[in-house]
C-alpha atoms as a PDB file:
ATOM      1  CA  UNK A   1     -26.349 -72.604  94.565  1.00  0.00           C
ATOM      2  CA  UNK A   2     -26.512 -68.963  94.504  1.00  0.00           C
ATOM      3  CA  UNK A   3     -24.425 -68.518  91.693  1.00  0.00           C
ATOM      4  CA  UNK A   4     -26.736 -71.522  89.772  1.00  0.00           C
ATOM      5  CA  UNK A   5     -29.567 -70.091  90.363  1.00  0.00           C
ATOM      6  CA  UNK A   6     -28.404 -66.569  88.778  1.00  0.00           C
ATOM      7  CA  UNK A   7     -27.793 -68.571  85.594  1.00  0.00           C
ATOM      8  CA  UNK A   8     -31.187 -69.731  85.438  1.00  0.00           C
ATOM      9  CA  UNK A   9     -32.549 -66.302  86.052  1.00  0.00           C
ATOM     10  CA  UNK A  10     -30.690 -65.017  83.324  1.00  0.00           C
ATOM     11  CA  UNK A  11     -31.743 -67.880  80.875  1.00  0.00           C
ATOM     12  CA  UNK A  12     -35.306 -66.971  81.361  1.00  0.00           C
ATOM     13  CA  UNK A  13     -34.224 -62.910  80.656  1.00  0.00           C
ATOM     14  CA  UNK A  14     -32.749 -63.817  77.791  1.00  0.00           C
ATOM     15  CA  UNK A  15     -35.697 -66.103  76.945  1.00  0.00           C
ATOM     16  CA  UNK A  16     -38.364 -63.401  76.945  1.00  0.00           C
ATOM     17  CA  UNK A  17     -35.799 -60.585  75.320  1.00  0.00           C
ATOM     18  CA  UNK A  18     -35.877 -63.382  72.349  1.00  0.00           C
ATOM     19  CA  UNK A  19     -39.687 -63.484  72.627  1.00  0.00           C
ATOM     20  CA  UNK A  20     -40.463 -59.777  71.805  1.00  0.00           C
ATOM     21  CA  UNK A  21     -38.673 -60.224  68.679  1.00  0.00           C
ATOM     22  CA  UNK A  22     -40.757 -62.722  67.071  1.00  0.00           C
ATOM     23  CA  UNK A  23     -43.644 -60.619  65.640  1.00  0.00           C
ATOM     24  CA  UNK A  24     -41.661 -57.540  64.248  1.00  0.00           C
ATOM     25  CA  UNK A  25     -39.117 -56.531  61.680  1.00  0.00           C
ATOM     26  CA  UNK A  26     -35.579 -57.195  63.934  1.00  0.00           C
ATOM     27  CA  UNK A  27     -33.421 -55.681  61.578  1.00  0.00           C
ATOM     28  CA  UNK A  28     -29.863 -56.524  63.056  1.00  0.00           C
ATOM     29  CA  UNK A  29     -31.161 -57.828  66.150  1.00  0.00           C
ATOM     30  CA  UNK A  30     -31.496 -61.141  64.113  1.00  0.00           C
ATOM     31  CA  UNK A  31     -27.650 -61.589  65.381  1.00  0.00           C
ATOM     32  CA  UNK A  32     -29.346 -62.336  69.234  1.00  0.00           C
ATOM     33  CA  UNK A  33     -30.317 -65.351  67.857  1.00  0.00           C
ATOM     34  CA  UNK A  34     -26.962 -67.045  69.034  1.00  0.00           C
ATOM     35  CA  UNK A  35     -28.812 -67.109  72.534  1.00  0.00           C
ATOM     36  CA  UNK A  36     -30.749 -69.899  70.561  1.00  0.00           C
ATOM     37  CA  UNK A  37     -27.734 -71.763  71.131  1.00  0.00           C
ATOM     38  CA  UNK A  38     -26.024 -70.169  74.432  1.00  0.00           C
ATOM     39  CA  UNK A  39     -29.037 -70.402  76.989  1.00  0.00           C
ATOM     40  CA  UNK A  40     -29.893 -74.384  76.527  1.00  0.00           C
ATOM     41  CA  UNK A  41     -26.019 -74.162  76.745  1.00  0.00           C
ATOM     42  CA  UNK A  42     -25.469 -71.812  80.135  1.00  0.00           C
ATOM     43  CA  UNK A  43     -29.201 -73.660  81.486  1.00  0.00           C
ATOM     44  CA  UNK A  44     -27.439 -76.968  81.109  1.00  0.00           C
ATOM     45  CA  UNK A  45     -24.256 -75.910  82.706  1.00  0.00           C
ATOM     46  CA  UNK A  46     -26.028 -75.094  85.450  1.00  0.00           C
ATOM     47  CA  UNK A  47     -27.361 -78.180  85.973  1.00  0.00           C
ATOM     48  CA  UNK A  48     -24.056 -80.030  84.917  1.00  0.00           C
ATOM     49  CA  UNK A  49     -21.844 -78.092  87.267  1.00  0.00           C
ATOM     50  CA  UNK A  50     -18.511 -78.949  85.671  1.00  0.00           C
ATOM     51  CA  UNK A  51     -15.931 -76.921  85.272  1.00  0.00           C
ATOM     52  CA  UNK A  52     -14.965 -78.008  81.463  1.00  0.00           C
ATOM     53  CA  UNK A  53     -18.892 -77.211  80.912  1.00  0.00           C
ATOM     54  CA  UNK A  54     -18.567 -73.598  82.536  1.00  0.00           C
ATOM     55  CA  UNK A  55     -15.150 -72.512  80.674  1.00  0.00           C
ATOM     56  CA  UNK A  56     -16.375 -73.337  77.469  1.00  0.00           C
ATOM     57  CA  UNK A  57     -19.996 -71.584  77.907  1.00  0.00           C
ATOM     58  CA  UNK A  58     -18.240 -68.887  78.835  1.00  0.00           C
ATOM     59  CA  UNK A  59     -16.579 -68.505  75.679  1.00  0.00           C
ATOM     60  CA  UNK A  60     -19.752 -69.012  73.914  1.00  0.00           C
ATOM     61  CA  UNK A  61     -21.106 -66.485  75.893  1.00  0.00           C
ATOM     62  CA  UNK A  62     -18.189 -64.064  75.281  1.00  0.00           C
ATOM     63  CA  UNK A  63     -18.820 -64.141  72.115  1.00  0.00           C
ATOM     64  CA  UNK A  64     -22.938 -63.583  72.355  1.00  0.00           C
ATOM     65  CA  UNK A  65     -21.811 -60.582  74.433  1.00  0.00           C
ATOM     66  CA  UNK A  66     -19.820 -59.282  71.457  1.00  0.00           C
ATOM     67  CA  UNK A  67     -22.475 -59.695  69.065  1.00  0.00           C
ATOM     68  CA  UNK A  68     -25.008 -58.159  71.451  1.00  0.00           C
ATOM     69  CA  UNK A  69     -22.924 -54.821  71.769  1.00  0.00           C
ATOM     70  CA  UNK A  70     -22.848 -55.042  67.517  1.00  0.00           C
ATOM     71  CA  UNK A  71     -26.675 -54.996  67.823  1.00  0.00           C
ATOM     72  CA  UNK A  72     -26.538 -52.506  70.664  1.00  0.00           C
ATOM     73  CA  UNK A  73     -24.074 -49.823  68.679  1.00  0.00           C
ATOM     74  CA  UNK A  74     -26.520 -50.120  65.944  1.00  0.00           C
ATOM     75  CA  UNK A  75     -29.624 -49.025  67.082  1.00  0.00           C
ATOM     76  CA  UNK A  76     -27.334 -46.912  69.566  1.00  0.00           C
ATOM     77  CA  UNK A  77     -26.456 -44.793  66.393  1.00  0.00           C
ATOM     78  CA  UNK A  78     -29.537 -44.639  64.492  1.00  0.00           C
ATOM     79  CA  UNK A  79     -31.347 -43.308  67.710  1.00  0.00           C
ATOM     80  CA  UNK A  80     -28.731 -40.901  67.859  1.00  0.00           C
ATOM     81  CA  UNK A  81     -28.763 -39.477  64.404  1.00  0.00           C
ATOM     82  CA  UNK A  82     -32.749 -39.285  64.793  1.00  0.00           C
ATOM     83  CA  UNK A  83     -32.006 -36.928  68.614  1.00  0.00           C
ATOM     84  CA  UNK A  84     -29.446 -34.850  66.221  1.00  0.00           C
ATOM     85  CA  UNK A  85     -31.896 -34.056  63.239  1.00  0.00           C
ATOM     86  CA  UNK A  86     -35.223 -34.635  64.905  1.00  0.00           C
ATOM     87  CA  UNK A  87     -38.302 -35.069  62.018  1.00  0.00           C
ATOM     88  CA  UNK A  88     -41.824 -36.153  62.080  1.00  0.00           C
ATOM     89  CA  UNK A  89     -41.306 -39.101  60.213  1.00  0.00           C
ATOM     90  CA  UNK A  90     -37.635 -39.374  62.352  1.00  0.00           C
ATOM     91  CA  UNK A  91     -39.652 -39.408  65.380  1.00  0.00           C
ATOM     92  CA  UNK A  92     -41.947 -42.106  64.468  1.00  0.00           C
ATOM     93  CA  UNK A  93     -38.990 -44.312  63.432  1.00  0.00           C
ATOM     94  CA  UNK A  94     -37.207 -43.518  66.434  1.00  0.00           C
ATOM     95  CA  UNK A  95     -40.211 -44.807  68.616  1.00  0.00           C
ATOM     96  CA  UNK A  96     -39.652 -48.212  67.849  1.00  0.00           C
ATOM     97  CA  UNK A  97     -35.718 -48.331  67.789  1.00  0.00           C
ATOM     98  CA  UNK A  98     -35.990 -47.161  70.962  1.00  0.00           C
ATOM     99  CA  UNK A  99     -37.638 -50.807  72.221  1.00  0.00           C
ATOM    100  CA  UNK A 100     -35.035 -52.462  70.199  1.00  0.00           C
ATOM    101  CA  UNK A 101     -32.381 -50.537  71.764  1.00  0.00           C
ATOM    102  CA  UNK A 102     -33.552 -50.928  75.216  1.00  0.00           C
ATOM    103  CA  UNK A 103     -33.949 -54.910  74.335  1.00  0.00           C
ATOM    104  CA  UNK A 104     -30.367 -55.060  73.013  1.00  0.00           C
ATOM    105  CA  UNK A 105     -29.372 -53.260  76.099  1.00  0.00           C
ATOM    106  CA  UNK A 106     -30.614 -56.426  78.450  1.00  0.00           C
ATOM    107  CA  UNK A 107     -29.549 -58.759  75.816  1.00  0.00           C
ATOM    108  CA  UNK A 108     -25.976 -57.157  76.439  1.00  0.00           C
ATOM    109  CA  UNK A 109     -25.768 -56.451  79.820  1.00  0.00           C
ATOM    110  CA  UNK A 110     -27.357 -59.920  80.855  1.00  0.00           C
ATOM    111  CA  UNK A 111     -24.882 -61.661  78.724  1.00  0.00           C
ATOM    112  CA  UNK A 112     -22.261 -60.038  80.466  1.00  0.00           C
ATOM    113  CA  UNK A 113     -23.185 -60.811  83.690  1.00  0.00           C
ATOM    114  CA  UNK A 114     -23.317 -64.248  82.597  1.00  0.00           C
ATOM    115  CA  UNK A 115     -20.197 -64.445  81.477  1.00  0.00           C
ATOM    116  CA  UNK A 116     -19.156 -63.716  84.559  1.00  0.00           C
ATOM    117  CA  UNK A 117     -20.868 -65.831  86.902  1.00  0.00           C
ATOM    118  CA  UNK A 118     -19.829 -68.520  84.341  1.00  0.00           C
ATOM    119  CA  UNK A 119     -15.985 -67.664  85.324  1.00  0.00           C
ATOM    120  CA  UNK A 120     -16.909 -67.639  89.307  1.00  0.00           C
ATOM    121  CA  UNK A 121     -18.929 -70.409  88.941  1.00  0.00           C
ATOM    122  CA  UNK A 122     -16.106 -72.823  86.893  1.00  0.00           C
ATOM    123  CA  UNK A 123     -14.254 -72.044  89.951  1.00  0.00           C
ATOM    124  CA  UNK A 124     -16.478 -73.196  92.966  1.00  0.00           C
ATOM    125  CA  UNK A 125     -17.079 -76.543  94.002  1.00  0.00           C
ATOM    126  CA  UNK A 126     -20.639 -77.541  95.073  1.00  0.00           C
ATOM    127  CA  UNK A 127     -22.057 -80.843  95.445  1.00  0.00           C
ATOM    128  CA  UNK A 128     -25.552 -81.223  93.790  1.00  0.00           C
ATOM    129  CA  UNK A 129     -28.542 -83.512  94.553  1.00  0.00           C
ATOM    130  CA  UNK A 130     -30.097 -84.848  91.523  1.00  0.00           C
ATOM    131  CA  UNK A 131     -33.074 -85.552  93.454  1.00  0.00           C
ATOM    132  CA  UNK A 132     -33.537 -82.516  94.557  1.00  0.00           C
ATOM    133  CA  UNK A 133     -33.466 -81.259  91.435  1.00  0.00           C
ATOM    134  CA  UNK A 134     -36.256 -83.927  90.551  1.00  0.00           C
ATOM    135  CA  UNK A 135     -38.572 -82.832  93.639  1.00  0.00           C
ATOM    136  CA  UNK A 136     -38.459 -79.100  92.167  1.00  0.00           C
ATOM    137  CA  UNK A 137     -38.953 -80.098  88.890  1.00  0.00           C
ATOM    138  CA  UNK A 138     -41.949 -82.217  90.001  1.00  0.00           C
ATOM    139  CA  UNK A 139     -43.795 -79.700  92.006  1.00  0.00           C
ATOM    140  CA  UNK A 140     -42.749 -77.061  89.203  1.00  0.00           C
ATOM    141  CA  UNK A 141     -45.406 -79.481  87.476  1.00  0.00           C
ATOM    142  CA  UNK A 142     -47.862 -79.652  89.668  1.00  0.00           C
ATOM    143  CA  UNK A 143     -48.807 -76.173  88.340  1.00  0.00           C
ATOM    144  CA  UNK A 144     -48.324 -76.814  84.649  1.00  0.00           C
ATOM    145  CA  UNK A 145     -50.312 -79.964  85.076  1.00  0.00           C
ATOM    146  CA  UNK A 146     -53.562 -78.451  86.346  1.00  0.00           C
ATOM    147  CA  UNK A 147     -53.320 -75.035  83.570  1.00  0.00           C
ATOM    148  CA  UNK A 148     -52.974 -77.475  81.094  1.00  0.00           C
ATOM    149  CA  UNK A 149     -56.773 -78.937  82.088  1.00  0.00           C
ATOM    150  CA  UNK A 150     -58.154 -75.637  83.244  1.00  0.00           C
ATOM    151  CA  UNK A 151     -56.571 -73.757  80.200  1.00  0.00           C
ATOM    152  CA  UNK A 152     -57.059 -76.102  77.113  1.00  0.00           C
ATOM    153  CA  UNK A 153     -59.512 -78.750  75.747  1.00  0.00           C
ATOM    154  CA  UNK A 154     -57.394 -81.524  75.245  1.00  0.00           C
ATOM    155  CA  UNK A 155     -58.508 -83.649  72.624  1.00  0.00           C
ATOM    156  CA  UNK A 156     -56.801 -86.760  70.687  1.00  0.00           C
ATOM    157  CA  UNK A 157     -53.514 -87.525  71.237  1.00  0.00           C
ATOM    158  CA  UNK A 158     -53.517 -84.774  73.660  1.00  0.00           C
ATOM    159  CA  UNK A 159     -54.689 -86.651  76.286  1.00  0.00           C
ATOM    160  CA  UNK A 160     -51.907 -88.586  76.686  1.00  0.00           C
ATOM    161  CA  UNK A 161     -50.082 -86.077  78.606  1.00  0.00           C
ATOM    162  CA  UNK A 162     -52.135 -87.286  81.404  1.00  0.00           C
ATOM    163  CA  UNK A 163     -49.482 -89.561  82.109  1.00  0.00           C
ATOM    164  CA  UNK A 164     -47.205 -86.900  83.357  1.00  0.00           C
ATOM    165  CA  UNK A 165     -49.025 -86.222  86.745  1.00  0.00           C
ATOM    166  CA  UNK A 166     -48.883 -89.567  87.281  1.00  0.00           C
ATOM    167  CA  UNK A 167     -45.424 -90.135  86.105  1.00  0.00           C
ATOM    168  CA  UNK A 168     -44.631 -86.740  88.675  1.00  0.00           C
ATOM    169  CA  UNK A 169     -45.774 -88.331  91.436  1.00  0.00           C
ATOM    170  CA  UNK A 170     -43.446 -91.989  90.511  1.00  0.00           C
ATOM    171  CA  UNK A 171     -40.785 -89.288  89.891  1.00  0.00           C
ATOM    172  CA  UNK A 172     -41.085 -87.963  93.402  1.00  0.00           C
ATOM    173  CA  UNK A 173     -41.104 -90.677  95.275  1.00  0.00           C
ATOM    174  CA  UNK A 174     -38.248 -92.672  93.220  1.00  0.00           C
ATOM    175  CA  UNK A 175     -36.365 -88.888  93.770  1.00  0.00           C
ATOM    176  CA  UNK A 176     -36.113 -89.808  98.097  1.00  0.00           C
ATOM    177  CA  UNK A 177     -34.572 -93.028  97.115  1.00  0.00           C
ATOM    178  CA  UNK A 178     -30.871 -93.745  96.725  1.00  0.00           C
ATOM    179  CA  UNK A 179     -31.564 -97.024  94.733  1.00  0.00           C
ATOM    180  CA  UNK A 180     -30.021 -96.326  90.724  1.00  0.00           C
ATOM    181  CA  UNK A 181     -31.554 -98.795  89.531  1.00  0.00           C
ATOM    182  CA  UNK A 182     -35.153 -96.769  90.049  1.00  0.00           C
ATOM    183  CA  UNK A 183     -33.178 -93.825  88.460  1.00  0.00           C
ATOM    184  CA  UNK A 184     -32.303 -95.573  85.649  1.00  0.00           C
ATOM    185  CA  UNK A 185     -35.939 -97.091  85.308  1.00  0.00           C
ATOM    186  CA  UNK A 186     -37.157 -94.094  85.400  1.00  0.00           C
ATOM    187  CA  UNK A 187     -34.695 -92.562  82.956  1.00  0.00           C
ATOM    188  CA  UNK A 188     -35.907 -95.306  80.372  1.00  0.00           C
ATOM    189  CA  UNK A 189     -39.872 -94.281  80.576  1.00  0.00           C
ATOM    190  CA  UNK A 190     -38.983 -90.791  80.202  1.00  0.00           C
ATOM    191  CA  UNK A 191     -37.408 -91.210  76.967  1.00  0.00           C
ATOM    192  CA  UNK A 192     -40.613 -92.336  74.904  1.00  0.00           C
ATOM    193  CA  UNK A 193     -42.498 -89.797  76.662  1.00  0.00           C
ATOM    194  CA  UNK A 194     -39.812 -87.182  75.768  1.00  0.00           C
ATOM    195  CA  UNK A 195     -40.585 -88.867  72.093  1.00  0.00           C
ATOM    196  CA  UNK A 196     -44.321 -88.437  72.498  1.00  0.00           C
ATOM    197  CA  UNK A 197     -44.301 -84.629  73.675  1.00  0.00           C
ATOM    198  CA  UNK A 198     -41.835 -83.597  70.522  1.00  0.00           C
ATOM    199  CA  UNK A 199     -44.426 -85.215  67.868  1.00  0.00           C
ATOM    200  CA  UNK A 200     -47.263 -83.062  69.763  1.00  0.00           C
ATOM    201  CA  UNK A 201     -44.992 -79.986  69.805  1.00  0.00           C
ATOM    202  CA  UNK A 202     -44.462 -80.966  65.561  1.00  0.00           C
ATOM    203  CA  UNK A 203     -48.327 -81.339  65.273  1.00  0.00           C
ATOM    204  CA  UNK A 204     -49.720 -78.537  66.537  1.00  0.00           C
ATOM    205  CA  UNK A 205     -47.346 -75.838  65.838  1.00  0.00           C
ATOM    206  CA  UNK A 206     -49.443 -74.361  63.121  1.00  0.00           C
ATOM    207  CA  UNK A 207     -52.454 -73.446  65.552  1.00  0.00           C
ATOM    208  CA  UNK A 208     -53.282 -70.275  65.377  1.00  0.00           C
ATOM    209  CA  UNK A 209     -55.978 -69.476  68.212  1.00  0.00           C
ATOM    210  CA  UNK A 210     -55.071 -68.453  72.271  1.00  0.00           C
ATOM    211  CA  UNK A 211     -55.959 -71.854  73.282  1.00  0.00           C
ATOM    212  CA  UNK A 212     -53.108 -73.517  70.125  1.00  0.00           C
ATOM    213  CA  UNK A 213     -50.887 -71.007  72.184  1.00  0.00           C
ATOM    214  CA  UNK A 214     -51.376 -71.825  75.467  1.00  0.00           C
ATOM    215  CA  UNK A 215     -50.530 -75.469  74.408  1.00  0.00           C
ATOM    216  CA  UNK A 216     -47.931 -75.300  72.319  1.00  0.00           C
ATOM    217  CA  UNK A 217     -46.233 -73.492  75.604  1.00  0.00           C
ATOM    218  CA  UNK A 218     -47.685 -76.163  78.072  1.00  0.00           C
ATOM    219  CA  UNK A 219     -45.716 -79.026  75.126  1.00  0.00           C
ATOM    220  CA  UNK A 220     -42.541 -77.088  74.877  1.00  0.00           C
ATOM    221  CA  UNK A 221     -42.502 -76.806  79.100  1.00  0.00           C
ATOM    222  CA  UNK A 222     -42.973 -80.563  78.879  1.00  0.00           C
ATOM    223  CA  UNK A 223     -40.159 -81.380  76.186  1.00  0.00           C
ATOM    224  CA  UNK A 224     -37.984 -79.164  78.509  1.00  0.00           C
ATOM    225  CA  UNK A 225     -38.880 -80.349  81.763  1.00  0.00           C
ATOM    226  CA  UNK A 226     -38.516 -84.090  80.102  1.00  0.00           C
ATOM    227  CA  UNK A 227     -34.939 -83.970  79.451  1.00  0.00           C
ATOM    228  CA  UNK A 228     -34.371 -82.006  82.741  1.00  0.00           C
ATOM    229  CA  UNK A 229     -35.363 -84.895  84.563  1.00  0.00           C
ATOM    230  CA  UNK A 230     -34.216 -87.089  81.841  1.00  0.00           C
ATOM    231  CA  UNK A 231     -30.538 -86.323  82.401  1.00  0.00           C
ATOM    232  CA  UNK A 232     -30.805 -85.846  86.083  1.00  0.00           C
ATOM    233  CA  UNK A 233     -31.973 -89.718  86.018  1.00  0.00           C
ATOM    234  CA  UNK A 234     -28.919 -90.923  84.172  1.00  0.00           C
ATOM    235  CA  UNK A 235     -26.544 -88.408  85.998  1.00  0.00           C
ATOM    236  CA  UNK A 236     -27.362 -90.355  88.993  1.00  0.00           C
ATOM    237  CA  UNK A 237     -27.140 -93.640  88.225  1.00  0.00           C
ATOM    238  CA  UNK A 238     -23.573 -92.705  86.551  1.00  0.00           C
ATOM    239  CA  UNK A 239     -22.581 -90.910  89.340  1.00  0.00           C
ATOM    240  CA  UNK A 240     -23.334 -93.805  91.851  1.00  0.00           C
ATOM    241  CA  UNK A 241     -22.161 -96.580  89.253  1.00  0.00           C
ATOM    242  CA  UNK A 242     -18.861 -94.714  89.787  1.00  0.00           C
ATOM    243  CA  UNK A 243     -18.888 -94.191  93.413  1.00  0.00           C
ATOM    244  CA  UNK A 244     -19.643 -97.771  93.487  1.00  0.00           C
END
């Protein structure tokens, strides 16, 4: 679990490096963007604990590590010329190179680490409880549930996310139970609500105040959590259809 767990730490690193890109000129750094790609990848390993899933992350991640250090060796060098022949207008530059470096830095030493704990953990063995997983997931939601009310003024179509508390608690109580059946129940209702929480995400990406923020956030934390517990549903129900 340890080794998991560093994973999804380093998912939500590279998550917020990604962030601080979006609202300035990136230059090369546009070549990070493969961690578009590798996180869901690496966050979903973690979850899948399989060694065919770990092996070929970590090659995905290999090579996200190798683009990093291209981004890295960039801004590495033009920081470096600017140090060697220092100017006014130099200096100015060189402030903000400076943040991409340092980002590219993370981006690159993060990705590195990964890789790593990819290769240790393709090699352990660890037996997972999917409804574990649910119960975290679950009171993870708790939270999200009550700063979506507090936070935002839901209005329209909006307020059908107020099915999701009360689909948590069904969620955590079906999570204690060892019956697949209620796992694959439950697996079928999240799938229009998974549905529901992408056409919201669609709708109201073009908002442009702090409150169209917050809520795009809140819908894109739903979408994720969804087919989190989505795929922990029909893991276990496969899993025990097999056992059986």
């Amino acid at each position: 679990m340890i080794v998991e767990n560093k994973l999804r730490v380093q998912c939500l690193i590279q998550a917020i490096c990604l962030s601080m890109y979006v609202y300035s000129d990136i230059g090369l750094s546009w070549l990070h963007g493969i961690h578009l790609v590798a996180q869901p990848l690496v966050f979903l390993a973690a979850l899948h604990s399989t060694s065919s899933w770990a092996y070929w992350c970590a090659l995905v991640i290999a090579v996200a590590a190798f683009l990093d250090f291209l981004v890295f060796w960039s801004w590495f060098v033009t920081v470096a010329r600017c140090v060697d022949a220092p100017t006014p207008t130099c200096f100015v530059q060189a402030t903000d190179e400076i943040g991409k470096l340092v980002l590219a830095s993370v981006h690159l030493v993060t990705s590195v680490f990964q890789f790593f704990h990819l290769l240790r953990y393709e090699s352990e063995t660890v037996v997972r409880s999917q409804g574990a997983r649910i119960q975290l997931v679950t009171w993870f939601l708790i939270v999200q549930d009550a700063s979506w009310l507090i936070l935002t003024s839901p209005s329209g179509l909006e307020w059908g996310l107020v099915v999701h508390p009360v689909l948590n608690f069904v969620l955590f109580w079906v999570s204690q139970s060892e019956d697949k059946n209620k796992f694959m129940i439950m697996g079928v209702l999240l799938v229009p609500l998974l549905l529901f929480d992408s056409v919201l995400v669609a709708l109201g990406w073009n908002g442009e105040t702090y409150e169209d923020e917050i809520m795009r956030c809140v819908l894109c934390m739903y979408v994720l959590t969804d087919l989190i517990m989505l795929y922990c549903c029909f893991n276990y129900s496969a899993y025990k259809t097999k056992v059986q």
